[in-house]
Protein backbone atom coordinates (compact mmCIF):
# COMPACT_ATOMS: atom_id res chain seq x y z
CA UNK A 1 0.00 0.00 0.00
CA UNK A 2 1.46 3.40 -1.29
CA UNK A 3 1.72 6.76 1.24
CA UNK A 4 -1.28 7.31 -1.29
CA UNK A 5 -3.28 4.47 -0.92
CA UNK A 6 -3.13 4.93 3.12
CA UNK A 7 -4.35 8.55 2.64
CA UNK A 8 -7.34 7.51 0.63
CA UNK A 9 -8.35 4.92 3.34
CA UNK A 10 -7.77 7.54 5.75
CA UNK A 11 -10.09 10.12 4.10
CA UNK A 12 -12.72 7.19 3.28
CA UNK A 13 -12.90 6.63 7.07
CA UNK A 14 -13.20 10.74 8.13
CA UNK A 15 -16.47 10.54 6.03
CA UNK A 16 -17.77 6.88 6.74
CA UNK A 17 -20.39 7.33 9.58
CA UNK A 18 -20.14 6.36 13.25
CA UNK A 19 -22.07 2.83 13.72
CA UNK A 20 -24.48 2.60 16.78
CA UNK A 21 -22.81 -0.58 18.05
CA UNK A 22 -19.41 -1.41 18.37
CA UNK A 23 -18.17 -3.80 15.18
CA UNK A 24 -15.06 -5.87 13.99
CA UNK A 25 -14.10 -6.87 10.47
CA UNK A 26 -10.61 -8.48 10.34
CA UNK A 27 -8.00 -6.15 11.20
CA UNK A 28 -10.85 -3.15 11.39
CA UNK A 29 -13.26 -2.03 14.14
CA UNK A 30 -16.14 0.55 14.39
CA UNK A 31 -17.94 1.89 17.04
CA UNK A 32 -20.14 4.74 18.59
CA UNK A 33 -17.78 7.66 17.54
CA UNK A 34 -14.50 5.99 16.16
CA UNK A 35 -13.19 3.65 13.28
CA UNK A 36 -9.82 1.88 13.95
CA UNK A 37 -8.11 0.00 10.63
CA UNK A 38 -4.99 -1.61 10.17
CA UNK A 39 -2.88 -0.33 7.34
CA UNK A 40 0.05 -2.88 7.41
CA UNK A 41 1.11 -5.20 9.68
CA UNK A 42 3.88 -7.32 9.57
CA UNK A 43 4.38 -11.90 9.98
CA UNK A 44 3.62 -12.34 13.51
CA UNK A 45 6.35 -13.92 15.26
CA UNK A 46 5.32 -16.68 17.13
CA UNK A 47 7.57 -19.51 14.39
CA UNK A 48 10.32 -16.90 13.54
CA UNK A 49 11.11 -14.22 16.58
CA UNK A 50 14.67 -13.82 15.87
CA UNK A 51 16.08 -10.38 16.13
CA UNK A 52 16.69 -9.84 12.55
CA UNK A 53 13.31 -11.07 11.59
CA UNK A 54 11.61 -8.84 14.46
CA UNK A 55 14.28 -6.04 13.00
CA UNK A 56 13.42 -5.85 9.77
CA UNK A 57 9.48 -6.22 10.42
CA UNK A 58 9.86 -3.26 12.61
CA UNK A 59 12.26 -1.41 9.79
CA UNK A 60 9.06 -1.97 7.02
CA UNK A 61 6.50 -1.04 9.50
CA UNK A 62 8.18 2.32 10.42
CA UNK A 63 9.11 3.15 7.14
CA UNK A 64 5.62 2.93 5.85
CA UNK A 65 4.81 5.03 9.29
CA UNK A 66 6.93 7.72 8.34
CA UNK A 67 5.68 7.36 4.90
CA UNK A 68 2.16 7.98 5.66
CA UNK A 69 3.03 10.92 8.15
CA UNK A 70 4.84 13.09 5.80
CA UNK A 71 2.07 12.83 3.22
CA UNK A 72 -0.31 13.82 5.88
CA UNK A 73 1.41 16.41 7.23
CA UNK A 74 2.13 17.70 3.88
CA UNK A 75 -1.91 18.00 3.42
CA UNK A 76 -3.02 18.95 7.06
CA UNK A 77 0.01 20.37 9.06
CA UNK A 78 2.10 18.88 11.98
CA UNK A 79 0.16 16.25 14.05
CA UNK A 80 0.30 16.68 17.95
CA UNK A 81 1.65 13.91 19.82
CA UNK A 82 -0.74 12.11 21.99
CA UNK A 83 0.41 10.33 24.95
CA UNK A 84 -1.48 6.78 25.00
CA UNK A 85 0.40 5.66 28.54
CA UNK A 86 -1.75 8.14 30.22
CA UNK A 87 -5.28 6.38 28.78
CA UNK A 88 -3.87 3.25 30.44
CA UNK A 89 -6.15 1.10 32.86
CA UNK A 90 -7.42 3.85 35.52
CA UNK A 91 -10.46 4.53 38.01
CA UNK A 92 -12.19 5.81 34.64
CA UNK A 93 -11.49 3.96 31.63
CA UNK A 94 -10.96 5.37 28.42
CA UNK A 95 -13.15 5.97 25.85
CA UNK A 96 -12.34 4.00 22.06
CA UNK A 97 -10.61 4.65 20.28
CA UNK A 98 -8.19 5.47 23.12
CA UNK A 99 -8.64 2.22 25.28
CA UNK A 100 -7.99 -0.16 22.22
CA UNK A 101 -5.23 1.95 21.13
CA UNK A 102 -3.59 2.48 24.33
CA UNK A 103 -3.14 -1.45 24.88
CA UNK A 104 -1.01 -1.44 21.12
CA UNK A 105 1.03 1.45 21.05
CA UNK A 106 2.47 4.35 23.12
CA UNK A 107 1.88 7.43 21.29
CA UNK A 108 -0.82 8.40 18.94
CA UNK A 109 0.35 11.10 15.72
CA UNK A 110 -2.96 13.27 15.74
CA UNK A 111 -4.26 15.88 12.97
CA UNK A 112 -7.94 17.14 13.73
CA UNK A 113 -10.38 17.65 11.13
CA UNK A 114 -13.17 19.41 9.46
CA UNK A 115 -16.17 18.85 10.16
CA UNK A 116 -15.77 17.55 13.86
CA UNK A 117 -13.19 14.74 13.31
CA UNK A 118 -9.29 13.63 14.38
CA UNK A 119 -7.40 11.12 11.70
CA UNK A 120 -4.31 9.53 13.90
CA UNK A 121 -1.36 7.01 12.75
CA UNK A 122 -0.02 4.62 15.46
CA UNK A 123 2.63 1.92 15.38
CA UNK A 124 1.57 -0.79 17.64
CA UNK A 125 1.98 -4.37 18.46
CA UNK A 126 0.09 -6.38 21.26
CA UNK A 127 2.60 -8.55 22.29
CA UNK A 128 5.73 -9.43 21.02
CA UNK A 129 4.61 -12.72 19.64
CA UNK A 130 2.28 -10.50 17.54
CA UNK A 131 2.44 -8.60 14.34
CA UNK A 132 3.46 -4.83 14.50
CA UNK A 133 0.82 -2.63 12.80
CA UNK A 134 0.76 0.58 11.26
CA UNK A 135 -2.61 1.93 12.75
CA UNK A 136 -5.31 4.76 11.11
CA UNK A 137 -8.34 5.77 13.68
CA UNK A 138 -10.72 8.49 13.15
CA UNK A 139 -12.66 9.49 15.79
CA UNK A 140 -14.95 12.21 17.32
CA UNK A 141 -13.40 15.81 18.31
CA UNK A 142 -15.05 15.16 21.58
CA UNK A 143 -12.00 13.10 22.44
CA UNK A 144 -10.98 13.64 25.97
CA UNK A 145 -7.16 14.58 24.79
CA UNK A 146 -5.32 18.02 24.84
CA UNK A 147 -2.02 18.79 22.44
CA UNK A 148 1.13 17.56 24.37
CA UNK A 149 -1.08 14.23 25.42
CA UNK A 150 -2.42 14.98 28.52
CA UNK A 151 -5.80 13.92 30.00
């Protein structure tokens, strides 16, 4: 998938309405106020986790990561940085995107939209026996998040 192709799917997902009820398709969910795809993910690891494997899987994913970001900050402008860590298990829990997010990756590369919106790219990986995924969510401006990550 080209820097191209990921901005397309990207766009596709800032109009596609919010679903009422929380929905998975393969490596794609939907809910009340967020949609969270996978762009690219690597071989999982569970046969083959040596370091030069694991190395170059993370090499492609990041690659494609830093792909996607310059064409989207070429369009929209620098992201903010969103701290995930702080969405991590608390007395409240997050809302989704955040809480499904927060349990892949540590920071989420933010740009907020028109029309009441937020496109983000993540990098994330849920164990190490797992594939590492370049991530796309949209979600609702309502998000509970400030610029600099904070809650």
């Amino acid at each position: 998938m080209t820097a191209e192709d990921r901005f397309r799917v990207i766009d596709e997902l800032l109009g596609r309405p919010f679903p009422a009820h929380e929905t998975t398709d393969g490596f794609a969910s939907s809910g009340p106020g967020h949609h969270v795809v996978v762009l690219q993910a690597s071989q999982d690891f569970w046969d083959d986790p040596d370091d030069d494997v694991v190395e170059a899987a993370e090499r492609e994913i990041d690659d494609a990561f830093e792909s996607a970001v310059s064409a989207l900050t070429a369009r929209w402008g620098k992201p903010e940085p969103i701290d995930l860590g702080r969405y991590l298990p608390s007395e409240e829990p997050a809302p989704e995107p955040l809480r499904q997010l927060c349990g892949l990756s540590g920071q989420l590369l933010l740009w907020r939209r028109p029309a009441g919106r937020w496109a983000g790219l993540a990098v994330g990986q849920a164990d190490r026996e797992f594939p590492i995924m370049l991530i796309a969510a949209v979600g609702a401006a309502g998000a509970p998040f400030v610029a600099g990550g904070g809650r």
